[in-house]
N, C-alpha and C. Protein backbone atom coordinates (compact mmCIF):
# COMPACT_ATOMS: atom_id res chain seq x y z
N UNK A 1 30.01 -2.43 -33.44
CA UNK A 1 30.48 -1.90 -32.18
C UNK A 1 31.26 -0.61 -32.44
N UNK A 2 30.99 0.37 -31.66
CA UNK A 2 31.47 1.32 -31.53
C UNK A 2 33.05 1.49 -31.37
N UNK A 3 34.21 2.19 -32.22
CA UNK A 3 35.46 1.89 -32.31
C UNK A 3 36.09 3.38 -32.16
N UNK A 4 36.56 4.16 -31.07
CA UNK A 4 37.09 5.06 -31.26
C UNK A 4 38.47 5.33 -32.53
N UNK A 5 38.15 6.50 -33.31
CA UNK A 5 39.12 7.11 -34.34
C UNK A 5 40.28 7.41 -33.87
N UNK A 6 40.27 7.77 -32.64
CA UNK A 6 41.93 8.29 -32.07
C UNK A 6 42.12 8.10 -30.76
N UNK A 7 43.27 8.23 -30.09
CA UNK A 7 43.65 7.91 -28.92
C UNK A 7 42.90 8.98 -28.17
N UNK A 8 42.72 8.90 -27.45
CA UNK A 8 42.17 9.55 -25.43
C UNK A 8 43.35 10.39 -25.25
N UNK A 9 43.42 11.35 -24.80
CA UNK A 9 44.81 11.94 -24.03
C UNK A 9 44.23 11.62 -22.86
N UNK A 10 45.45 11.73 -21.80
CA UNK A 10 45.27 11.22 -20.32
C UNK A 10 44.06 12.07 -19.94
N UNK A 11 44.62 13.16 -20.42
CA UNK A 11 43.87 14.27 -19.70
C UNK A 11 42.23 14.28 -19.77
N UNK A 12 41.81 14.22 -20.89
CA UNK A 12 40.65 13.60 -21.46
C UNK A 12 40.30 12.62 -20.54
N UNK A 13 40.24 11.48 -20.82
CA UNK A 13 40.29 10.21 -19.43
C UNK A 13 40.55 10.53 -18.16
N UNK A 14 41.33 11.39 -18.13
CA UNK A 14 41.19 11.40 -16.48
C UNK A 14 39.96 12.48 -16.14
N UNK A 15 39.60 13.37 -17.06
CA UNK A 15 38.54 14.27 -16.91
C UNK A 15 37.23 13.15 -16.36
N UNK A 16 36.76 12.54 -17.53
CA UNK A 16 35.42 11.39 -17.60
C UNK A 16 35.95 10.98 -16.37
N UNK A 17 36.86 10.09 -16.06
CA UNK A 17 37.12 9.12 -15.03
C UNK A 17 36.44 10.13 -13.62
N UNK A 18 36.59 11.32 -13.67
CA UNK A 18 36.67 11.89 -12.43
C UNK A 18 35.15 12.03 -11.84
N UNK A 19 34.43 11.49 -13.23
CA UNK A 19 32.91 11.80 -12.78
C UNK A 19 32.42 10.52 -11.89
N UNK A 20 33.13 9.29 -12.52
CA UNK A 20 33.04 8.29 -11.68
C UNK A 20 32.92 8.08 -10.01
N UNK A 21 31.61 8.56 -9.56
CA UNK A 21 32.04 8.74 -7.64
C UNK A 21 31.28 7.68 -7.24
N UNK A 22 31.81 7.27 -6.03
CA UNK A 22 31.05 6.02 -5.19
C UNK A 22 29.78 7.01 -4.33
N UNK A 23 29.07 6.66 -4.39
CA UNK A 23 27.94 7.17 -3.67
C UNK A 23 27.88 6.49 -2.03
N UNK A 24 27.43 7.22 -1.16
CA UNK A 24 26.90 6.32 0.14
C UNK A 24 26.12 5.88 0.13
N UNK A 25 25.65 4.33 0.64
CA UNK A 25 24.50 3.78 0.49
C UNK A 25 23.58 4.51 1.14
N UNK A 26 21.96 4.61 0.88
CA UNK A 26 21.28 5.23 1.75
C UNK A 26 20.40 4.20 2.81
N UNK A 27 20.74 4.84 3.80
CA UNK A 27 19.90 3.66 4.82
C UNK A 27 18.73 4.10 5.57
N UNK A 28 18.13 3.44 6.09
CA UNK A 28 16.49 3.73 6.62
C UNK A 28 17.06 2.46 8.26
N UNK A 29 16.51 2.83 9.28
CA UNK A 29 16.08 2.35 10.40
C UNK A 29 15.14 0.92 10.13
N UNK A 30 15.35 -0.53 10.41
CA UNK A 30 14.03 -1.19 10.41
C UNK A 30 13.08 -0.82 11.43
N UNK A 31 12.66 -1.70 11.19
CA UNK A 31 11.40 -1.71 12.11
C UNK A 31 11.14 -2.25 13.50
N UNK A 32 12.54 -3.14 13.42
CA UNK A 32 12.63 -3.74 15.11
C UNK A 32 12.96 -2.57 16.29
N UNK A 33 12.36 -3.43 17.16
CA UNK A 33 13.38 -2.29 18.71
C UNK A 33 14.16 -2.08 18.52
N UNK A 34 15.81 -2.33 17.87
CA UNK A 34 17.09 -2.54 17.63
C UNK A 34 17.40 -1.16 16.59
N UNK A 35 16.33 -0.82 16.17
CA UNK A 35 16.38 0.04 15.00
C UNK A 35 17.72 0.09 14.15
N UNK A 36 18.48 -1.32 13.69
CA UNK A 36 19.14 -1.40 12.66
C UNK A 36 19.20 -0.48 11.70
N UNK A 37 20.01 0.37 11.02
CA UNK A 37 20.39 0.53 10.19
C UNK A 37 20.60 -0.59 8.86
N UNK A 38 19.31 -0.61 7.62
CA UNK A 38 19.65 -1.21 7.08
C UNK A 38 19.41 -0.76 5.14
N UNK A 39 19.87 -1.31 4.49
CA UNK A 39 19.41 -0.54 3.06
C UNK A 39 18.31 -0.63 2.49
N UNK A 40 17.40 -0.10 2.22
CA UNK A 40 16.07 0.12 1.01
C UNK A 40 16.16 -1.21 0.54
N UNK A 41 14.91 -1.86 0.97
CA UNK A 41 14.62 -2.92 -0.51
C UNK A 41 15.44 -4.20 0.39
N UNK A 42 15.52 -4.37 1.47
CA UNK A 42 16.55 -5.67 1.65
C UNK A 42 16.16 -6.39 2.73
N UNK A 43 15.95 -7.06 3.14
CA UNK A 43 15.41 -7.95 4.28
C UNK A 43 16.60 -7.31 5.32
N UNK A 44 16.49 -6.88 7.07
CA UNK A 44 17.17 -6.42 7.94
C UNK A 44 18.30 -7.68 8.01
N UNK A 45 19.69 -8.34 8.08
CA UNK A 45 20.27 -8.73 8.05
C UNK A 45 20.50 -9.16 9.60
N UNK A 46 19.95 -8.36 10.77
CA UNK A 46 19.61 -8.77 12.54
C UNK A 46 18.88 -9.68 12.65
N UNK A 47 17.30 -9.09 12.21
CA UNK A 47 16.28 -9.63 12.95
C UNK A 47 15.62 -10.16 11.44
N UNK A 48 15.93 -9.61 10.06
CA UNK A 48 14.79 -10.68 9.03
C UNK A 48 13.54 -10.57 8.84
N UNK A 49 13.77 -9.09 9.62
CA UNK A 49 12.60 -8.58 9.00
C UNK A 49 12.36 -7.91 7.22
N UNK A 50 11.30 -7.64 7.18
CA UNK A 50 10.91 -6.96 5.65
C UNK A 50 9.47 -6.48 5.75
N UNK A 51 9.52 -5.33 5.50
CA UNK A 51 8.36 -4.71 5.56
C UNK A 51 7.61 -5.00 6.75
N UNK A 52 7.90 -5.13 7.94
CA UNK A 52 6.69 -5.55 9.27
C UNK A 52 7.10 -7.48 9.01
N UNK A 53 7.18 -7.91 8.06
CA UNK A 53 6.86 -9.64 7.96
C UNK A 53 8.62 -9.72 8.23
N UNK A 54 8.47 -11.65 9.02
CA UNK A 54 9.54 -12.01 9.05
C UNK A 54 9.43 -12.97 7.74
N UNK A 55 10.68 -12.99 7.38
CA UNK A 55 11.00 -13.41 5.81
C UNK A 55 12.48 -14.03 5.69
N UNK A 56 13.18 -13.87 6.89
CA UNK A 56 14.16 -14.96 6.99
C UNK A 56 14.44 -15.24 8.71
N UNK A 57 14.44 -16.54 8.54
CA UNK A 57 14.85 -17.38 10.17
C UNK A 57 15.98 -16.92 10.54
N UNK A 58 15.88 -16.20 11.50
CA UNK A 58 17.39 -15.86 12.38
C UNK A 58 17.83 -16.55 14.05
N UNK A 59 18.85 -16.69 13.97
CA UNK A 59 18.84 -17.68 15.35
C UNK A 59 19.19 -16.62 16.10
């Protein structure tokens, strides 16, 4: 395992640290009338939809 030789100055660390950014999720419209806002890749969390198919029971 990899073992750093010397200490970090803050400054150093806080440099790297700063690259660290939260991104916004990106969202797409489903496919219902409702046009949810929902994320890439995820079954609509409203209506359960996925791709055109329903794929989870919603009451």
């Amino acid at each position: 395992m990899a073992v750093p030789k010397r200490k970090m100055s803050r400054s150093n660390t806080r440099h790297r640290r700063a690259q660290w950014k939260a991104s916004v999720p990106q969202l797409t419209p489903c496919p219902c009338p409702r046009r949810e806002m929902v994320v890439p890749h995820r079954a609509c969390a409203h209506c359960g939809l996925y791709k055109g198919r329903q794929v989870v029971d919603q009451p």
